[in-house]
N, C-alpha and C. Protein backbone atom coordinates (compact mmCIF):
# COMPACT_ATOMS: atom_id res chain seq x y z
N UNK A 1 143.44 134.69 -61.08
CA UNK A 1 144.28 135.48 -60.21
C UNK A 1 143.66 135.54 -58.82
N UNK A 2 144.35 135.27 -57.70
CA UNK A 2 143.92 135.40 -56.36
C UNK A 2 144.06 136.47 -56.16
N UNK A 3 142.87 137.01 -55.38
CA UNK A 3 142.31 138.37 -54.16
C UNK A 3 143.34 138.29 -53.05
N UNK A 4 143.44 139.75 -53.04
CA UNK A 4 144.04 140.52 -51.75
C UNK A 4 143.15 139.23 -50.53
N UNK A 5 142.16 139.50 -50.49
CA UNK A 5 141.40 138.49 -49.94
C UNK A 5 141.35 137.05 -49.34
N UNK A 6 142.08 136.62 -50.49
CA UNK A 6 142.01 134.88 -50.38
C UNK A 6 143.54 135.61 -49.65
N UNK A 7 144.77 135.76 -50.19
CA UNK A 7 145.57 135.50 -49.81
C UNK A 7 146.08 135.89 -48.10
N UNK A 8 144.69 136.73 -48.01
CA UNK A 8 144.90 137.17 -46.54
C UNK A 8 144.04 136.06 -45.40
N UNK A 9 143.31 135.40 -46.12
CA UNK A 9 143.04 134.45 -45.45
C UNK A 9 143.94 133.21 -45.12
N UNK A 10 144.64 133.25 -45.93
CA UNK A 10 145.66 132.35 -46.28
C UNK A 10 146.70 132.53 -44.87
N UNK A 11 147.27 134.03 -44.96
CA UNK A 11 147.50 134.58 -43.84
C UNK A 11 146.63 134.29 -42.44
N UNK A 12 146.08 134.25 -42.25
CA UNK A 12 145.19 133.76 -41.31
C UNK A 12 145.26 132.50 -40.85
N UNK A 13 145.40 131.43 -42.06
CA UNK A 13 145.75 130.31 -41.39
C UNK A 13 146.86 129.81 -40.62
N UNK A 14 148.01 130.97 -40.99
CA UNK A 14 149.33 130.90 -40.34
C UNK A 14 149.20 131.18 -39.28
N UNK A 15 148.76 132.64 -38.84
CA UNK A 15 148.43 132.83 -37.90
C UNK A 15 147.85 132.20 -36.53
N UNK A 16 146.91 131.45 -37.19
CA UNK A 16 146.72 130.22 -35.86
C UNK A 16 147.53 129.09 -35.70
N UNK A 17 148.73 128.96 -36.71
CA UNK A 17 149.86 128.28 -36.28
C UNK A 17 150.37 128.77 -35.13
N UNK A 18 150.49 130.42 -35.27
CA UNK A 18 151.22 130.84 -34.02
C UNK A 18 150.41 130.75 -32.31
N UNK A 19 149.10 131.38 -32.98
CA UNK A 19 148.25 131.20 -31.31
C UNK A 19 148.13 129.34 -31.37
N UNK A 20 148.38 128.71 -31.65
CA UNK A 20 148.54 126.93 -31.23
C UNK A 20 150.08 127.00 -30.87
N UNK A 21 150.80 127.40 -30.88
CA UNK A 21 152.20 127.98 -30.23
C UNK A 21 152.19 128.91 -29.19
N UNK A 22 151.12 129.20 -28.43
CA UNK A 22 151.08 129.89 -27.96
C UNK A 22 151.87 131.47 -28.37
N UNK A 23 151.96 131.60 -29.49
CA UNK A 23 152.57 133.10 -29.63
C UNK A 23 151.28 134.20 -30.03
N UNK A 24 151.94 135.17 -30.38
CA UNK A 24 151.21 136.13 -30.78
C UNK A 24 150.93 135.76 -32.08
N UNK A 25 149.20 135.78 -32.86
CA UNK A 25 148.53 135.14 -33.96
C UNK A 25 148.80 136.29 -34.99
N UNK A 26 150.07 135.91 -35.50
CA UNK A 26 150.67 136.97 -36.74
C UNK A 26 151.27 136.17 -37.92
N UNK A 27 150.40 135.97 -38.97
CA UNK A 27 150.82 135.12 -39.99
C UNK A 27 151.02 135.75 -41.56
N UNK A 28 152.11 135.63 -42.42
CA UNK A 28 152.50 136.63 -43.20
C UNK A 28 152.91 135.24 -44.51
N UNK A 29 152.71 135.70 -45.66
CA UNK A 29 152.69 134.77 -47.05
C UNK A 29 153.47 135.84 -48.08
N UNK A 30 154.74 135.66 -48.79
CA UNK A 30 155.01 136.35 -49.69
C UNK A 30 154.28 135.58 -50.83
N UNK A 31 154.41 136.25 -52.38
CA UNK A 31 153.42 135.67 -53.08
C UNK A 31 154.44 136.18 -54.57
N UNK A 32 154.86 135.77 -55.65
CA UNK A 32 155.28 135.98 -56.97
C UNK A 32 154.20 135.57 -57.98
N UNK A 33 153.89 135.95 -58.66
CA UNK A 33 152.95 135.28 -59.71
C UNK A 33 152.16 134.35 -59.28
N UNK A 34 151.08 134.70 -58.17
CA UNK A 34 150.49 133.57 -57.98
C UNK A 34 150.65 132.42 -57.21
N UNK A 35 152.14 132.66 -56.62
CA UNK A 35 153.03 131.47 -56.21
C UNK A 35 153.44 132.00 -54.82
N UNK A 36 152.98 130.84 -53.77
CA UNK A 36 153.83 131.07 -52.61
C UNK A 36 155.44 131.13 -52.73
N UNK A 37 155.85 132.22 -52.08
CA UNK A 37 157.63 131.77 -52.07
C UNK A 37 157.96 131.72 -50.89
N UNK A 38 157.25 132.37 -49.35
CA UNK A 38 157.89 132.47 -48.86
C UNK A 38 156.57 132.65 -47.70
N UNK A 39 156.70 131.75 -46.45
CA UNK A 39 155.36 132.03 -45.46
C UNK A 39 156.24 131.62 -43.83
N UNK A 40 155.62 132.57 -43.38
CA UNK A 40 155.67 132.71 -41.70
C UNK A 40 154.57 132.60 -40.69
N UNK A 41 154.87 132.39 -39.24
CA UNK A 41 154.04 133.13 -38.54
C UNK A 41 154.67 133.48 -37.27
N UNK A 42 154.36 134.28 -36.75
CA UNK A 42 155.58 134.90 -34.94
C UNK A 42 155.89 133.60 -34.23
N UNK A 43 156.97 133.90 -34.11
CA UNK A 43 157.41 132.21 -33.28
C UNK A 43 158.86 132.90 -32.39
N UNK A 44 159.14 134.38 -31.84
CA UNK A 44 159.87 134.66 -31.14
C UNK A 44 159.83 133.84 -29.91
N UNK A 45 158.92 133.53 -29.45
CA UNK A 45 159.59 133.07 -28.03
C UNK A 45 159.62 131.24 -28.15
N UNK A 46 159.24 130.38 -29.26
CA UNK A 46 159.57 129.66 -29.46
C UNK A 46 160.81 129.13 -29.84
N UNK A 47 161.39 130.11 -30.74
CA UNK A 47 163.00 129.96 -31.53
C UNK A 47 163.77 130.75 -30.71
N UNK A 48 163.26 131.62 -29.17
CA UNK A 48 164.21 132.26 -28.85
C UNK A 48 164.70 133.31 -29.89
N UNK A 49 164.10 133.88 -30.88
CA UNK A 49 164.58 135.05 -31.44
C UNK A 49 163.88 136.22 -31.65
N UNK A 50 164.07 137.41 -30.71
CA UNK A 50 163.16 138.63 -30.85
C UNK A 50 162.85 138.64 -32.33
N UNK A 51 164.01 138.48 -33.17
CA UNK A 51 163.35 139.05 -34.76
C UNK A 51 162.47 137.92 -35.43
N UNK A 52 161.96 137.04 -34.77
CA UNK A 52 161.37 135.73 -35.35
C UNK A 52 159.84 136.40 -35.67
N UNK A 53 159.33 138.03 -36.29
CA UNK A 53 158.25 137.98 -36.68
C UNK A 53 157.72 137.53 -37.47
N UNK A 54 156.32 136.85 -37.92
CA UNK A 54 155.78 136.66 -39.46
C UNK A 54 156.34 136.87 -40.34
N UNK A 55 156.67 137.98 -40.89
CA UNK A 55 156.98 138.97 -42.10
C UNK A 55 158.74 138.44 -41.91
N UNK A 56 159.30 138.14 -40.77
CA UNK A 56 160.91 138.09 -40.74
C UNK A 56 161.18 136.41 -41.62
N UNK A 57 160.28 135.79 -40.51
CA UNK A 57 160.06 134.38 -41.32
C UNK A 57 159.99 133.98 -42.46
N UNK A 58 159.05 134.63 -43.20
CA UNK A 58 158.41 134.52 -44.98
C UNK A 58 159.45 135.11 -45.08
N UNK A 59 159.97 136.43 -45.06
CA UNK A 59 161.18 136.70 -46.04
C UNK A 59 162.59 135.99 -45.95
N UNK A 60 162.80 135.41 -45.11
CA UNK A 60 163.69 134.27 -44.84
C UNK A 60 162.98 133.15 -45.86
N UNK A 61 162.25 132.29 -45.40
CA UNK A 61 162.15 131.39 -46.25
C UNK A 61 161.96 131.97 -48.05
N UNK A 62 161.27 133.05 -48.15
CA UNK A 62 161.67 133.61 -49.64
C UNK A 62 163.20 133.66 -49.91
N UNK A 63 163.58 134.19 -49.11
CA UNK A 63 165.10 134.63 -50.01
C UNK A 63 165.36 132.92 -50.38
N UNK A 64 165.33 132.03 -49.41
CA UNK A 64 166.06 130.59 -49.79
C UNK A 64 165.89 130.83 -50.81
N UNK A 65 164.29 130.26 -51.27
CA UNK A 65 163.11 129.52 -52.13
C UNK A 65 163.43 130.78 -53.94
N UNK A 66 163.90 131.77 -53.53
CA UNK A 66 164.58 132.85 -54.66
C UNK A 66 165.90 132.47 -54.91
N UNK A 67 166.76 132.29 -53.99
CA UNK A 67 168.31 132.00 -53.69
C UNK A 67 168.47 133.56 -54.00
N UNK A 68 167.91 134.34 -53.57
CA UNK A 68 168.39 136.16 -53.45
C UNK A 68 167.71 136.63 -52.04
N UNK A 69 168.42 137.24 -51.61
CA UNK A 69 167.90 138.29 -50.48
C UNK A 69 166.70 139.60 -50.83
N UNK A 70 167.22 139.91 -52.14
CA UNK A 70 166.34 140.48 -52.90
C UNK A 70 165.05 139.85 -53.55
N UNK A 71 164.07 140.39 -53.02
CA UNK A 71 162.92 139.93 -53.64
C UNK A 71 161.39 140.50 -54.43
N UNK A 72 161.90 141.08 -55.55
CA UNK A 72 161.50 142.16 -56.43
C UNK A 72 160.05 141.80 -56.85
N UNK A 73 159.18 142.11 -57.02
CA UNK A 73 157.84 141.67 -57.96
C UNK A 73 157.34 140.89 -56.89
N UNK A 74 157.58 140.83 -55.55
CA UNK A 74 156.77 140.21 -54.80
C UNK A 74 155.86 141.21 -54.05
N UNK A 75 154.93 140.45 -52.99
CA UNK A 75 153.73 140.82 -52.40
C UNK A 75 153.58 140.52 -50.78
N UNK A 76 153.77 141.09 -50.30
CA UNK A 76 153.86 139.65 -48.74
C UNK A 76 152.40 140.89 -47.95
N UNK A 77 151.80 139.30 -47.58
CA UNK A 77 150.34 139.90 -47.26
C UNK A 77 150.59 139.22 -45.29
N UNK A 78 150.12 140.35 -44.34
CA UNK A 78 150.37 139.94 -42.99
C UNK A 78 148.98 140.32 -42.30
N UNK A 79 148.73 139.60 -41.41
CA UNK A 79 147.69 139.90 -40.47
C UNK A 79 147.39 141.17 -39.84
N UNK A 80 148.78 141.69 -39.32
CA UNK A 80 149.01 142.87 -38.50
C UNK A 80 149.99 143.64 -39.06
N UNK A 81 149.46 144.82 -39.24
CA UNK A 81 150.69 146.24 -39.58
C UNK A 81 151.98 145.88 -38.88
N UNK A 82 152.73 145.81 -40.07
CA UNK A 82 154.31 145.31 -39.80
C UNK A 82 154.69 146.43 -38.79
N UNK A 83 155.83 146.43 -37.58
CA UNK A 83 156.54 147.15 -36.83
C UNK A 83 157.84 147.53 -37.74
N UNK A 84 158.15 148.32 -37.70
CA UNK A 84 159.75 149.18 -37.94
C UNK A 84 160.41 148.11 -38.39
N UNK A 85 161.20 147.23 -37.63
CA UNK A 85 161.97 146.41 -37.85
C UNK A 85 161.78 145.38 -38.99
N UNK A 86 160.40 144.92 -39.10
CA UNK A 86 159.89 144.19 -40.12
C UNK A 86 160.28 145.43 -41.35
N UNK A 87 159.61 146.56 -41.74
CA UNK A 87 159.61 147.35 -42.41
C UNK A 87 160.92 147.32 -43.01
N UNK A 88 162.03 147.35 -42.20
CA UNK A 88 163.16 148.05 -42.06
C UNK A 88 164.01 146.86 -43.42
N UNK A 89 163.24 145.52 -43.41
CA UNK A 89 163.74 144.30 -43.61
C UNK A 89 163.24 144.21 -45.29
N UNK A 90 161.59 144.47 -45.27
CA UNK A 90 160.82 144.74 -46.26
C UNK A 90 161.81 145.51 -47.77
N UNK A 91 162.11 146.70 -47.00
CA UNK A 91 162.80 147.80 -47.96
C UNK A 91 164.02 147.60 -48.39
N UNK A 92 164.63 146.62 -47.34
CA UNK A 92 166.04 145.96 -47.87
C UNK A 92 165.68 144.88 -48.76
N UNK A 93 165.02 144.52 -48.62
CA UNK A 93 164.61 143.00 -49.85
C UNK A 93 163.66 143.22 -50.85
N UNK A 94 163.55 144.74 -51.33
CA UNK A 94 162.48 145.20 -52.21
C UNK A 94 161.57 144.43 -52.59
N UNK A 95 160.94 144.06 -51.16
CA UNK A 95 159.53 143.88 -51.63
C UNK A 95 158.39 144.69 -52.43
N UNK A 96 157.85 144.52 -53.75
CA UNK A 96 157.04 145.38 -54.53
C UNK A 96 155.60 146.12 -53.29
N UNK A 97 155.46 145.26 -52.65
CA UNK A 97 153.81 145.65 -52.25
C UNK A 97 153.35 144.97 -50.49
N UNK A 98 152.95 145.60 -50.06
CA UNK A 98 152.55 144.94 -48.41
C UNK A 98 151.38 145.30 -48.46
N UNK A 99 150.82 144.19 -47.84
CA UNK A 99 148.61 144.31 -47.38
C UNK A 99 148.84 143.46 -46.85
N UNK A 100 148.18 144.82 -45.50
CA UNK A 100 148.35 144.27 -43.67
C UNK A 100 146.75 144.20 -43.61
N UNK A 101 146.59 143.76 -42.63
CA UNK A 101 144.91 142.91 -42.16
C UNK A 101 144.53 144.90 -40.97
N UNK A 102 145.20 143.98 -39.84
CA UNK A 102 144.50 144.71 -38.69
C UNK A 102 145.82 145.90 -38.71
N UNK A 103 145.40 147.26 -38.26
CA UNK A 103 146.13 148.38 -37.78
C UNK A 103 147.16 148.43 -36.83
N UNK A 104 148.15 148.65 -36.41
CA UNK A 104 148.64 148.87 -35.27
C UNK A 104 148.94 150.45 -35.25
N UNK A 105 147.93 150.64 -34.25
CA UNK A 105 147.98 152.51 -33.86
C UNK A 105 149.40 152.55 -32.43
N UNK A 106 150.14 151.28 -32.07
CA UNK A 106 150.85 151.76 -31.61
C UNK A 106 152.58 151.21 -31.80
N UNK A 107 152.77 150.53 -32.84
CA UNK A 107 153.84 150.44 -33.28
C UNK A 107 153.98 150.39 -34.21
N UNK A 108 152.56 150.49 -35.37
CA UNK A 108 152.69 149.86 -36.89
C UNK A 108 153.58 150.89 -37.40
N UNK A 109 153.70 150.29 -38.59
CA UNK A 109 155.18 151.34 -39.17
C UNK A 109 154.61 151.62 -40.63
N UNK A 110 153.44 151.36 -40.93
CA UNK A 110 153.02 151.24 -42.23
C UNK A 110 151.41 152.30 -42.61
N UNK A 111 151.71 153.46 -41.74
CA UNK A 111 151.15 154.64 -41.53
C UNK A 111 150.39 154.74 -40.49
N UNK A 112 149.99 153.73 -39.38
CA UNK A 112 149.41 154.10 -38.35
C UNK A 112 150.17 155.12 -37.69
N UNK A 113 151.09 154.50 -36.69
CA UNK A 113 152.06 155.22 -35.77
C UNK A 113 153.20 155.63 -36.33
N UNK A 114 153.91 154.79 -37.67
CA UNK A 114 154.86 155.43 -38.29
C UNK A 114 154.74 155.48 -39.75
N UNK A 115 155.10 155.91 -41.01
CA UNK A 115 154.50 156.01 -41.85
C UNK A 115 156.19 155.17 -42.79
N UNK A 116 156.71 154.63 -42.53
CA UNK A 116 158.36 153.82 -43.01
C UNK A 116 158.18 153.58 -45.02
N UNK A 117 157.55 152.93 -44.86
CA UNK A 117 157.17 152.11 -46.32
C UNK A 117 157.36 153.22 -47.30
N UNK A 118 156.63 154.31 -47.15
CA UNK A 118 156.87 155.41 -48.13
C UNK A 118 157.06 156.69 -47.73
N UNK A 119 158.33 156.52 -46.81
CA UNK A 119 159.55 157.60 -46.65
C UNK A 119 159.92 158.12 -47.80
N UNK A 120 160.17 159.18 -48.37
CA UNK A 120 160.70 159.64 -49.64
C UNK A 120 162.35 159.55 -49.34
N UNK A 121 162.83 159.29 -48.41
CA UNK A 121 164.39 159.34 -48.08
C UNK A 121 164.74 157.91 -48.65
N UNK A 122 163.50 157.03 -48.38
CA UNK A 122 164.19 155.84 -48.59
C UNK A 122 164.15 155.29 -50.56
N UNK A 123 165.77 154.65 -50.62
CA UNK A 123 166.13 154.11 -52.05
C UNK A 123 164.56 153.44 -52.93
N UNK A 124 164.29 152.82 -51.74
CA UNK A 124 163.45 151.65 -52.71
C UNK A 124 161.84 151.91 -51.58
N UNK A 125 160.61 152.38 -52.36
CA UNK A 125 159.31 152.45 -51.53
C UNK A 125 158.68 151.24 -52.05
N UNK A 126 158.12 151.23 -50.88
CA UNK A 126 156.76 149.93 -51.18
C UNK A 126 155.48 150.16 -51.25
N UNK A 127 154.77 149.68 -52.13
CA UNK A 127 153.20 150.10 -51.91
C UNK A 127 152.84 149.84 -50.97
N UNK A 128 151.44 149.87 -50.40
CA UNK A 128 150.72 149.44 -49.22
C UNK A 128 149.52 149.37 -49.13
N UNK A 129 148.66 148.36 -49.09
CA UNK A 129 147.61 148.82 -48.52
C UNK A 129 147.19 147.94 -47.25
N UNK A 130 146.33 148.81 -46.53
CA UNK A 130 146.54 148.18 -45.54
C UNK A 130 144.58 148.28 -45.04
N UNK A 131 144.01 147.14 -44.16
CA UNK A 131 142.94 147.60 -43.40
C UNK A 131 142.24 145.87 -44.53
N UNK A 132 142.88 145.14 -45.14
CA UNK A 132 142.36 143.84 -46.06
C UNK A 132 142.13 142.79 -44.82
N UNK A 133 140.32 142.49 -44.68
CA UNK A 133 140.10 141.99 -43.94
C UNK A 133 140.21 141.97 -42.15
N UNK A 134 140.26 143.56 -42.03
CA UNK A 134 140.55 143.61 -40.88
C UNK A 134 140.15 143.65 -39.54
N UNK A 135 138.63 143.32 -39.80
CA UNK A 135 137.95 143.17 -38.46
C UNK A 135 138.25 141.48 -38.69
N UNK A 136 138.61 140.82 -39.07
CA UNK A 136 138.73 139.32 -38.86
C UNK A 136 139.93 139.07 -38.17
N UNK A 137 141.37 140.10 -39.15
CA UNK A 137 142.66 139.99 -38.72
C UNK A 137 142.30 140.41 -36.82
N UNK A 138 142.18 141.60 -37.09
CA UNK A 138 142.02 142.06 -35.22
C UNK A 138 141.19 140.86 -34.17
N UNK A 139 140.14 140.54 -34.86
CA UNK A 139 139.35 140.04 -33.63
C UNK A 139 140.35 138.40 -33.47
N UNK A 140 141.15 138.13 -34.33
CA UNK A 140 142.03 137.23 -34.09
C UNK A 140 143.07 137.15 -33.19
N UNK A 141 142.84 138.93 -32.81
CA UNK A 141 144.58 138.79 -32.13
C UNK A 141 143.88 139.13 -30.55
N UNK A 142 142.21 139.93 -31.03
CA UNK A 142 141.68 140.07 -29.58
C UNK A 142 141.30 139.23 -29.23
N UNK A 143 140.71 137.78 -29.69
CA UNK A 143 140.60 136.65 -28.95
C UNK A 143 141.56 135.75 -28.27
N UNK A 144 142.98 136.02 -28.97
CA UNK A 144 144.29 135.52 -28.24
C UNK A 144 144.49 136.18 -27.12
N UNK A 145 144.26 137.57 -26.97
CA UNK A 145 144.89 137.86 -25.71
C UNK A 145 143.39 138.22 -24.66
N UNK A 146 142.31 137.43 -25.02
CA UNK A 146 141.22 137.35 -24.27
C UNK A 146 141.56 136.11 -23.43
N UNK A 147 142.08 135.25 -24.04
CA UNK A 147 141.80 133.96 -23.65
C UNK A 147 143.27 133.62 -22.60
N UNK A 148 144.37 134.81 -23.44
CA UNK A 148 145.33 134.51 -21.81
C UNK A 148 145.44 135.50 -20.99
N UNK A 149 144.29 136.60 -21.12
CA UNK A 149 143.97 137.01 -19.93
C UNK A 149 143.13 136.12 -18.82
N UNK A 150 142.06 135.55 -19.30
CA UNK A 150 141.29 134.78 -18.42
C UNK A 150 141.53 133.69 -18.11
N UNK A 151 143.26 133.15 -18.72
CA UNK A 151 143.95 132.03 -18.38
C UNK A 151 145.14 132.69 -16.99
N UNK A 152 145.12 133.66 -17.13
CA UNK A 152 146.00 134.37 -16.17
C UNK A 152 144.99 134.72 -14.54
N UNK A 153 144.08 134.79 -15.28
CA UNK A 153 143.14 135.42 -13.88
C UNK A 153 142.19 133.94 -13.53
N UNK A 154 142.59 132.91 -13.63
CA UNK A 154 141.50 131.46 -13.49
C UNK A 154 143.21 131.19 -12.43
N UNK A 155 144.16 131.28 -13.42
CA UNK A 155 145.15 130.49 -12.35
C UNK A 155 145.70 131.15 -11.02
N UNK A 156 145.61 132.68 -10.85
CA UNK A 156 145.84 133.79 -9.85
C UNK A 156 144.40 133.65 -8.56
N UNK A 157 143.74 132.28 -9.21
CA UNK A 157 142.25 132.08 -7.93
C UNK A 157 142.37 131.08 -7.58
């Protein structure tokens, strides 16, 4: 059986799909028994689609790879604390379980800044854990936006 661990590394490798896309380095893997069903990484300003996050991606390619929108007994492991909207997507496609890497104290939706996943209002909750591997997940996303800051301030001289 694979670790929270491996599979977040796994996540990780997506992730630098996206910073080699120049996007934001956010890479997300749903998982059934062991089994990839469904993997992303942020590619909004590539596809032109605000909702093109990690987590939007994998559950898109899951639902195909299921042929259901619903996707029960799964796991989807992401770099970065999903935002609202991801969340919002999560709970519609009953995902069983989310383990996020790095925190987001200012949009995460998965108890930093908002606590979504386990709303008692909502039909269907998701587990969570969150903070798996997360000085690796973060310093991934702080070296992306190190490197186009000092790509921003080399070309402004």
């Amino acid at each position: 059986m694979q670790s929270d661990e491996t599979w977040m590394r796994y996540a990780l490798t997506l992730a630098a799909k996206a910073a080699a896309q120049g996007e934001v380095p956010v890479g997300a893997v749903i998982i059934r028994d062991g089994v990839v069903l469904g993997e992303g990484w942020n590619q909004p300003i590539t596809l032109h689609d605000p909702s093109a996050h990690a987590e939007m991606l994998a559950m898109r390619a899951a639902g195909v790879a299921a042929g259901n929108y619903r996707l029960p007994d799964t796991t989807l492991y992401v770099t970065l604390e999903p935002c609202p909207m991801c969340v919002g997507a999560m709970i519609h496609a009953r995902i069983a379980r989310v383990v996020f890497g790095a925190f987001d104290p200012k949009t995460g939706a998965a108890g930093s800044a908002f606590d979504l996943l386990t709303d008692q209002r909502h039909n269907h909750r998701v587990s969570v854990s969150g903070g798996v591997l997360s000085e690796e997940c973060a310093e991934t996303l702080r070296a992306f936006f190190r490197a186009r800051r000092l790509a921003l301030a080399t070309n402004t001289q």
